[in-house]
PDB file of N, CA and C in Angstrom:
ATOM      1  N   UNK A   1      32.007 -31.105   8.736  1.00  0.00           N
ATOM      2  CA  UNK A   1      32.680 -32.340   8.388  1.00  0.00           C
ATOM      3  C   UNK A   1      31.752 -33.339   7.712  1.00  0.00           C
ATOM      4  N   UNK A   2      30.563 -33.473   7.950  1.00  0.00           N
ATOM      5  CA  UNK A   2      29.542 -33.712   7.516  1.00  0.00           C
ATOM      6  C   UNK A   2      29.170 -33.956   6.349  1.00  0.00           C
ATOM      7  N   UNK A   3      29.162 -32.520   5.633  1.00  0.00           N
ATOM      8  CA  UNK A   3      29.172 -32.300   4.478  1.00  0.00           C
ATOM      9  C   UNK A   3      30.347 -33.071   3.433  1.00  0.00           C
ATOM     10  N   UNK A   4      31.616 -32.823   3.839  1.00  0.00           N
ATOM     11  CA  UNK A   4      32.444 -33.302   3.028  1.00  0.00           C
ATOM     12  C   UNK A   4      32.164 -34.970   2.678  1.00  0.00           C
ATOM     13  N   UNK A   5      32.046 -35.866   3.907  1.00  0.00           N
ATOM     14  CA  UNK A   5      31.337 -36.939   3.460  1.00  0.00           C
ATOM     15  C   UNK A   5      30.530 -37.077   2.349  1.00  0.00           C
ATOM     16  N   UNK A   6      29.417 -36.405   2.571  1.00  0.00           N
ATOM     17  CA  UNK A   6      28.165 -36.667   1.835  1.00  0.00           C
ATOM     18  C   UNK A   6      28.747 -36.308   0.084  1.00  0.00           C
ATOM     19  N   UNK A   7      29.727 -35.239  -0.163  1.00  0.00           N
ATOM     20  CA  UNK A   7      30.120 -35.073  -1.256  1.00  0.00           C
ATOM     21  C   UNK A   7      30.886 -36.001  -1.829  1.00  0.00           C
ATOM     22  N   UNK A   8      31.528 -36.913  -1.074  1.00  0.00           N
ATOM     23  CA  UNK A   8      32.322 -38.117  -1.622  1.00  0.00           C
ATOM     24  C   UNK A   8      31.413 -39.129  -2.004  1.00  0.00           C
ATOM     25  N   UNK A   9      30.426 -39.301  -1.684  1.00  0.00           N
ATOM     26  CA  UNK A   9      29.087 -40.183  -1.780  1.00  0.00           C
ATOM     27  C   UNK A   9      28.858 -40.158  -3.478  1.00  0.00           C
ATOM     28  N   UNK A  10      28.413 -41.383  -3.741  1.00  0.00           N
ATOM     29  CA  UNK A  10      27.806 -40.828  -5.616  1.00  0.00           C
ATOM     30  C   UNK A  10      26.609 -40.371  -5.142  1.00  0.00           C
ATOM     31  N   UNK A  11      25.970 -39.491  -6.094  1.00  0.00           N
ATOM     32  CA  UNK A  11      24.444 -39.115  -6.157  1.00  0.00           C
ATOM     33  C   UNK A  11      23.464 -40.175  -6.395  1.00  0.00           C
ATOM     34  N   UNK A  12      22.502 -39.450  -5.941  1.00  0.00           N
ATOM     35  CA  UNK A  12      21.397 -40.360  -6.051  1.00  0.00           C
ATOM     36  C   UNK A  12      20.598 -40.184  -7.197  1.00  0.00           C
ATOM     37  N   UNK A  13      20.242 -40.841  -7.964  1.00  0.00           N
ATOM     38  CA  UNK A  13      19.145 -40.278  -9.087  1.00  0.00           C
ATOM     39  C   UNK A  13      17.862 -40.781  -8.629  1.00  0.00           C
ATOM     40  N   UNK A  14      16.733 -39.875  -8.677  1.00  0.00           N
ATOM     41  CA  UNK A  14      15.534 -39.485  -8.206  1.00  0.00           C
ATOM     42  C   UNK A  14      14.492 -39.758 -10.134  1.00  0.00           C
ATOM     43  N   UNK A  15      13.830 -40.949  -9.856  1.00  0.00           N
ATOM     44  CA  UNK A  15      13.477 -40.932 -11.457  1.00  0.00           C
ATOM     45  C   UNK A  15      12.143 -40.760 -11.409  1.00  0.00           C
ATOM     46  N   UNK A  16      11.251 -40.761 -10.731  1.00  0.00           N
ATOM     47  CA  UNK A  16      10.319 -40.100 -10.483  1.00  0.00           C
ATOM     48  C   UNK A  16       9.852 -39.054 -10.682  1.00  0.00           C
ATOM     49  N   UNK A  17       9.320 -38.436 -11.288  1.00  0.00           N
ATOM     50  CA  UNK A  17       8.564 -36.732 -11.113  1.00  0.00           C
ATOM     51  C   UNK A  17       8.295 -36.485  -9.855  1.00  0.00           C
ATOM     52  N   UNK A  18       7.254 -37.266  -9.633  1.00  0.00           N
ATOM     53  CA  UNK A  18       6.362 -37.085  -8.218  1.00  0.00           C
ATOM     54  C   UNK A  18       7.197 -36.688  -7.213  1.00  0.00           C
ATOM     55  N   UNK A  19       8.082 -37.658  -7.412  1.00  0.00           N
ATOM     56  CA  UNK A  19       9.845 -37.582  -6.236  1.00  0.00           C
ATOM     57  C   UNK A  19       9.995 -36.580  -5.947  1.00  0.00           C
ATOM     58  N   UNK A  20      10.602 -35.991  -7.938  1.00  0.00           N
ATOM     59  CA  UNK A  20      11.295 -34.763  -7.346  1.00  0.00           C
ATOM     60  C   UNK A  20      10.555 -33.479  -7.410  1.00  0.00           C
ATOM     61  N   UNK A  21       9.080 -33.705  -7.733  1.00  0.00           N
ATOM     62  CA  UNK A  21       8.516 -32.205  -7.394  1.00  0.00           C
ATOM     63  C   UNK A  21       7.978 -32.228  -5.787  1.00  0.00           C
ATOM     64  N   UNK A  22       7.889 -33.396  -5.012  1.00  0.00           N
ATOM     65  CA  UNK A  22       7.659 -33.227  -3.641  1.00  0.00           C
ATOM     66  C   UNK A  22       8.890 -33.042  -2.916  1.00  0.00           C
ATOM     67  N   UNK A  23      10.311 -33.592  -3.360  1.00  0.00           N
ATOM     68  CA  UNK A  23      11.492 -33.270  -2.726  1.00  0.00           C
ATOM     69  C   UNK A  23      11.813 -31.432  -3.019  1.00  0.00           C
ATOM     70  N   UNK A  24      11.390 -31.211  -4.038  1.00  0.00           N
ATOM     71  CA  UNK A  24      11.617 -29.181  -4.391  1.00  0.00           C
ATOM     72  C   UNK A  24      10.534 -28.673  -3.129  1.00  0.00           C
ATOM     73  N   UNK A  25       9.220 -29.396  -3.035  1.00  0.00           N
ATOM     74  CA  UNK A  25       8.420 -28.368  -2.027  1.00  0.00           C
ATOM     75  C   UNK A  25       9.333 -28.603  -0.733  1.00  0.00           C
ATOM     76  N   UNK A  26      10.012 -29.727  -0.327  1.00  0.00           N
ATOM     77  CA  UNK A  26      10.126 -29.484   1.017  1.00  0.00           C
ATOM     78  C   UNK A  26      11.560 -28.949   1.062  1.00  0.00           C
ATOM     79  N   UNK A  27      12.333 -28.637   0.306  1.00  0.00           N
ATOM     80  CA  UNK A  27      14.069 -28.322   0.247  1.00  0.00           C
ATOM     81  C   UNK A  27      13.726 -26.556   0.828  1.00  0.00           C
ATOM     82  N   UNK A  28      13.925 -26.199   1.858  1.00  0.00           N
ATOM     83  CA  UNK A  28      13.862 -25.092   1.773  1.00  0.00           C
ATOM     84  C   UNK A  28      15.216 -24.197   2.155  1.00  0.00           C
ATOM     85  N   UNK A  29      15.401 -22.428   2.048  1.00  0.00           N
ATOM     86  CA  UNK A  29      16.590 -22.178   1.983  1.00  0.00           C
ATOM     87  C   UNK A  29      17.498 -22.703   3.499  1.00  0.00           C
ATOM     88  N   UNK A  30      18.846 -23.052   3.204  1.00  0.00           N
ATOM     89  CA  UNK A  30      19.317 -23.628   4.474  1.00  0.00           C
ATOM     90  C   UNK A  30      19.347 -25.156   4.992  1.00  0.00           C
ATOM     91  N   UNK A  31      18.542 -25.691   3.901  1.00  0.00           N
ATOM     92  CA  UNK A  31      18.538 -27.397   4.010  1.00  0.00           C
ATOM     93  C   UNK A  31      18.610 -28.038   2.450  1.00  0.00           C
ATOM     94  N   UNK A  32      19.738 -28.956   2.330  1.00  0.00           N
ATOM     95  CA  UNK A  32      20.023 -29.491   1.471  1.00  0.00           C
ATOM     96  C   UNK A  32      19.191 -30.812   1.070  1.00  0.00           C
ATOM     97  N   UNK A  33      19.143 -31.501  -0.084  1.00  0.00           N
ATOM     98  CA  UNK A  33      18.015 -32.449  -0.662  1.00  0.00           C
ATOM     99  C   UNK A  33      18.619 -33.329   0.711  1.00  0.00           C
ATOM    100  N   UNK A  34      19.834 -33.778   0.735  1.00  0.00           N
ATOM    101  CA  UNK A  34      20.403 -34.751   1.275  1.00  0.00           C
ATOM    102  C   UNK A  34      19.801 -34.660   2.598  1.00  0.00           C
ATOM    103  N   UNK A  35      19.356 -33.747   3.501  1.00  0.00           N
ATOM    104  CA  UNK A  35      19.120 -33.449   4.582  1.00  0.00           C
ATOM    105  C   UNK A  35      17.444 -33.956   4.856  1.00  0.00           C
ATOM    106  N   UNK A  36      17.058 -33.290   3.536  1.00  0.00           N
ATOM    107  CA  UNK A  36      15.588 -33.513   3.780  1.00  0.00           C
ATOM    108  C   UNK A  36      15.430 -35.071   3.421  1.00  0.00           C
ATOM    109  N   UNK A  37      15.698 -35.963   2.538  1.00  0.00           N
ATOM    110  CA  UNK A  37      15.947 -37.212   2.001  1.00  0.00           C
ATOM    111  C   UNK A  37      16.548 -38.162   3.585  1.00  0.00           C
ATOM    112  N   UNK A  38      17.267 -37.870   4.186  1.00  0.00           N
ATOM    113  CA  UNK A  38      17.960 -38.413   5.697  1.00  0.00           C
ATOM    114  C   UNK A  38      16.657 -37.898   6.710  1.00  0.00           C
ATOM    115  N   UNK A  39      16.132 -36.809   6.493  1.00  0.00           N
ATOM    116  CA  UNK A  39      15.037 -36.436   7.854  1.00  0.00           C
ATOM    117  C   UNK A  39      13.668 -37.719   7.309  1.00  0.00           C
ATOM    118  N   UNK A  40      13.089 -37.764   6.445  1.00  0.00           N
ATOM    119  CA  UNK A  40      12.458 -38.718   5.833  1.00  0.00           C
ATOM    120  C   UNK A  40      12.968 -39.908   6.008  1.00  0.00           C
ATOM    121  N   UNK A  41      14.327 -40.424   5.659  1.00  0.00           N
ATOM    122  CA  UNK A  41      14.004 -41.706   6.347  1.00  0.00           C
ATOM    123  C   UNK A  41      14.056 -42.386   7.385  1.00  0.00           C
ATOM    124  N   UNK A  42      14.860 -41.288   8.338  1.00  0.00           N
ATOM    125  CA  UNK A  42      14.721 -41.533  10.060  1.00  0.00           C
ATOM    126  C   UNK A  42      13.480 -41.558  10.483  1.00  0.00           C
ATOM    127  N   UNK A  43      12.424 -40.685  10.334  1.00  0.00           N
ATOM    128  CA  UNK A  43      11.287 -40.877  10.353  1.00  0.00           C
ATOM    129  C   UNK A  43      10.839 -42.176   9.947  1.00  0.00           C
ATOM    130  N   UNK A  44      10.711 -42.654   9.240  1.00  0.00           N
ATOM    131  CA  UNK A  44      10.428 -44.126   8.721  1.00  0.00           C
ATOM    132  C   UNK A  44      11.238 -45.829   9.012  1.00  0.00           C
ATOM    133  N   UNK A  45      12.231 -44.980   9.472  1.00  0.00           N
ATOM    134  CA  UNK A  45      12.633 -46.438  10.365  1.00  0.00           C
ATOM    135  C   UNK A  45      12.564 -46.164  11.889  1.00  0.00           C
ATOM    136  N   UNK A  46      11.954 -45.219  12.256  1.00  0.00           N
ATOM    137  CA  UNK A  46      11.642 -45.158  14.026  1.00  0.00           C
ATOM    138  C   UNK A  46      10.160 -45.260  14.062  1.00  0.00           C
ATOM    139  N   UNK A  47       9.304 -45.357  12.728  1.00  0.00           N
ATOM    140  CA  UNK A  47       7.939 -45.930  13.058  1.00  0.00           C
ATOM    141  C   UNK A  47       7.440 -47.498  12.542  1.00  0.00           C
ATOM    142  N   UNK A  48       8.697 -47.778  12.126  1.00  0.00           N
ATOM    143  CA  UNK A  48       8.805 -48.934  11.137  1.00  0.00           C
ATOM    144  C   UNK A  48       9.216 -50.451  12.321  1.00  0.00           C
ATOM    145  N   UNK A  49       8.692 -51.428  13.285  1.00  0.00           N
ATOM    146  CA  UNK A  49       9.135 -52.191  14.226  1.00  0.00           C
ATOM    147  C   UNK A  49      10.588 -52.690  13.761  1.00  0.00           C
ATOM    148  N   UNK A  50      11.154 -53.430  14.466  1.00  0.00           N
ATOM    149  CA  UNK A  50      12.559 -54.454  14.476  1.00  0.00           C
ATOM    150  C   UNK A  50      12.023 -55.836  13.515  1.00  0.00           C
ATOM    151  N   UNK A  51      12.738 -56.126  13.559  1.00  0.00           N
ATOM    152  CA  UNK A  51      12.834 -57.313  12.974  1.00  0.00           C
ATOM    153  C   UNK A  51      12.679 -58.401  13.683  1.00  0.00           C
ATOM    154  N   UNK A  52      13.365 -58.082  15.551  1.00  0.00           N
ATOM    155  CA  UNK A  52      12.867 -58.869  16.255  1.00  0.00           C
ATOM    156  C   UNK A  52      11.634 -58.159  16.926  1.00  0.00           C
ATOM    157  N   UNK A  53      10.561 -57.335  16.569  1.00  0.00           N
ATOM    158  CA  UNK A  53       9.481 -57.177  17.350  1.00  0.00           C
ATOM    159  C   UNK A  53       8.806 -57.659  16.652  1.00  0.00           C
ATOM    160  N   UNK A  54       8.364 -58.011  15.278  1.00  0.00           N
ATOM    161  CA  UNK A  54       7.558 -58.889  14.186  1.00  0.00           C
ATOM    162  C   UNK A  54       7.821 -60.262  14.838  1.00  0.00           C
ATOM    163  N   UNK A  55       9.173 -60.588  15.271  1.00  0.00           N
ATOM    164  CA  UNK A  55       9.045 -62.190  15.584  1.00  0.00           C
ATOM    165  C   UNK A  55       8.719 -62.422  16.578  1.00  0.00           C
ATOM    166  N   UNK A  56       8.517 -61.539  17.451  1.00  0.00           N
ATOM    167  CA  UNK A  56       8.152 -61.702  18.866  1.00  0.00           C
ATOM    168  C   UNK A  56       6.607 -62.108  19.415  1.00  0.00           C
ATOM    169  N   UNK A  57       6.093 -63.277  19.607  1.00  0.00           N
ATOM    170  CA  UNK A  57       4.851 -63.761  19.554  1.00  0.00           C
ATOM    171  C   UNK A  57       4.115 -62.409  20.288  1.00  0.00           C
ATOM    172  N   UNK A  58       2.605 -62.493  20.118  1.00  0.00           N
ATOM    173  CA  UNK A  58       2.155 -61.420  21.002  1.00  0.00           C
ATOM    174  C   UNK A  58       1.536 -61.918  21.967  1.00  0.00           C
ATOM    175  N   UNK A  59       1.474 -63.477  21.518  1.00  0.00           N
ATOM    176  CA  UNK A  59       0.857 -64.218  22.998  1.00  0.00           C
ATOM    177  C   UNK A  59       1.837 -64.851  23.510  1.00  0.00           C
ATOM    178  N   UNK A  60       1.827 -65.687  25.022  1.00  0.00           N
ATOM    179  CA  UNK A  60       3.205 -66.576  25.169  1.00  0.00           C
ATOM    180  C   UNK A  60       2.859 -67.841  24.018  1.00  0.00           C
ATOM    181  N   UNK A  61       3.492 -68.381  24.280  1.00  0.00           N
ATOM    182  CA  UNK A  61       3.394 -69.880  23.215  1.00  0.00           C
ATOM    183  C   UNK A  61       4.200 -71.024  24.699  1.00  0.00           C
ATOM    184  N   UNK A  62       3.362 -72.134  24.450  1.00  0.00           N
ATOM    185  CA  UNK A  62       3.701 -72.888  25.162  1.00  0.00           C
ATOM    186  C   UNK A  62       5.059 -74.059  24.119  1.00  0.00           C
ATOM    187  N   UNK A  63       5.970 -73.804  25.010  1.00  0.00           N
ATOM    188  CA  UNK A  63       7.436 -74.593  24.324  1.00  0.00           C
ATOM    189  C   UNK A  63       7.593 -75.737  25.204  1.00  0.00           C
ATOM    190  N   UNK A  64       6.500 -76.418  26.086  1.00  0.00           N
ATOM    191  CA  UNK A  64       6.907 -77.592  26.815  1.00  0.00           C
ATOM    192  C   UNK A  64       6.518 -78.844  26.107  1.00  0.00           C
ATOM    193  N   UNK A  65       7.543 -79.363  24.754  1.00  0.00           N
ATOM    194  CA  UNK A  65       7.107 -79.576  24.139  1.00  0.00           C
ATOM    195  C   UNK A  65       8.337 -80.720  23.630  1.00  0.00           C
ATOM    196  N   UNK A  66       8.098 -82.559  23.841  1.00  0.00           N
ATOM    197  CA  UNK A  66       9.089 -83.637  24.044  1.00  0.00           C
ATOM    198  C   UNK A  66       9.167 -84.134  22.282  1.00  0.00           C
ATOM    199  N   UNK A  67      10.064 -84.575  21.555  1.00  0.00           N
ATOM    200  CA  UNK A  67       9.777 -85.473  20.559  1.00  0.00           C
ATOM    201  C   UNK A  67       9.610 -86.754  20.965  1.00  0.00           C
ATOM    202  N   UNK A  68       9.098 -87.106  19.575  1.00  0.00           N
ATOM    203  CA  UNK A  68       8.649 -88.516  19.994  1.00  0.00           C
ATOM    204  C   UNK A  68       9.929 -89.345  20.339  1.00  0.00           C
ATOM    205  N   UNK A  69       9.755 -90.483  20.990  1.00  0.00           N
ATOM    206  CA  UNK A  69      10.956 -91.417  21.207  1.00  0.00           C
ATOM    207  C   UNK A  69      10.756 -92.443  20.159  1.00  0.00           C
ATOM    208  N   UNK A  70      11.743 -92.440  20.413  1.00  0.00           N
ATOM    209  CA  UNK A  70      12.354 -93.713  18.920  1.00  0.00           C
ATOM    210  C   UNK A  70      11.781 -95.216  19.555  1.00  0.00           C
ATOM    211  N   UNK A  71      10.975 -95.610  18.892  1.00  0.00           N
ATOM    212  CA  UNK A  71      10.426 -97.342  19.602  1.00  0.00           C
ATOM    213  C   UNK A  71      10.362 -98.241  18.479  1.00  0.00           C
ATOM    214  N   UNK A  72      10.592 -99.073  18.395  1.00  0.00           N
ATOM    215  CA  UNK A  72      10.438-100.128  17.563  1.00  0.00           C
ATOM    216  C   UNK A  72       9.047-100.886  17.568  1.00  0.00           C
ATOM    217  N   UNK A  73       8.314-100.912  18.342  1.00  0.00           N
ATOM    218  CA  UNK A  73       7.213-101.368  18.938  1.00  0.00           C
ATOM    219  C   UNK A  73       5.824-100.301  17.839  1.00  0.00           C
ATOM    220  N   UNK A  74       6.360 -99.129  17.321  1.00  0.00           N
ATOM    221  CA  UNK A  74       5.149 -97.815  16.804  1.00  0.00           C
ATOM    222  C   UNK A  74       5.860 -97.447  15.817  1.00  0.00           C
ATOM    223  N   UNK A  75       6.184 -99.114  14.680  1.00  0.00           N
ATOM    224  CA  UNK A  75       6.395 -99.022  13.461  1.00  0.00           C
ATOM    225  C   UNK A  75       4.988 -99.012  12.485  1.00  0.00           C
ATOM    226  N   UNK A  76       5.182 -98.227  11.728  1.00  0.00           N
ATOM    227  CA  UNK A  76       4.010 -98.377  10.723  1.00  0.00           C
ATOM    228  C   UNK A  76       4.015 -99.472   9.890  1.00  0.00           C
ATOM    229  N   UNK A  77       2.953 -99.864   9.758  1.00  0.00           N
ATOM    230  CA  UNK A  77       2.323-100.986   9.034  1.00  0.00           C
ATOM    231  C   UNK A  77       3.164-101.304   7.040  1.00  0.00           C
ATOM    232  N   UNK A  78       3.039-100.394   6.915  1.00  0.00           N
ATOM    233  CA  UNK A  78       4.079 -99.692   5.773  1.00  0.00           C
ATOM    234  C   UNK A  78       5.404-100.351   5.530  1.00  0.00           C
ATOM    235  N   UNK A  79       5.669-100.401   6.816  1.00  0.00           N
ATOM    236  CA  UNK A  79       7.399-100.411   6.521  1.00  0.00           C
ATOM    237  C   UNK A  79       7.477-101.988   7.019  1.00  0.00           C
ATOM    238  N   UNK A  80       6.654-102.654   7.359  1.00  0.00           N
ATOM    239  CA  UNK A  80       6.866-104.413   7.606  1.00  0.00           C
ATOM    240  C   UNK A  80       7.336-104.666   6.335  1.00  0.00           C
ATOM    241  N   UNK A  81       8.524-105.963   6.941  1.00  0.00           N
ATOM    242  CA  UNK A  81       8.878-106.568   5.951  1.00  0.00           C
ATOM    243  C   UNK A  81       8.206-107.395   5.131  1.00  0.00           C
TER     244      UNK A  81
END
C-alpha cells in the first residue's frame, strides 16, 4: 500500500552528480531510490536535536527577576520640563 502512495507523489529531481552516483552505489537489488532517500533521512533527523532541546538552557538561569516600578521620583534629568 505503500508503494502506491509514493507513486502518486511527483518525483524528485536529484541535480547533482555526486547525488546521483552515491544514490546508484547504495540502491541495491530489492530497495528502491525512495527507500534508500527515506532510510537517509530518518537517520538524520534522529541525530539532528528538537527544536526545543537547542532552546533548552544547559544551565538553570535564574528567572527571579521584578521590573522596575513606575516612580515619578527616578525621572531622568532629560525629560524635566
Amino acid at each position: 500500500m505503500a508503494s502506491t502512495g509514493r507513486r502518486q507523489q511527483p518525483p524528485i529531481t536529484i541535480r547533482s552528480a555526486r547525488a546521483v552516483e552515491l544514490l546508484r552505489t547504495l540502491v541495491s537489488p530489492g530497495r528502491s531510490q525512495a527507500e534508500v532517500i527515506e532510510q537517509a533521512l530518518e537517520q538524520m533527523a534522529s541525530h539532528r536535536p528538537s527544536l526545543a532541546a537547542l532552546l533548552t538552557p544547559k544551565e538553570p538561569i535564574d528567572v527571579d527577576w521584578e521590573p522596575p516600578r513606575s516612580s515619578l521620583t527616578h525621572r531622568d534629568a532629560g525629560l524635566a520640563d
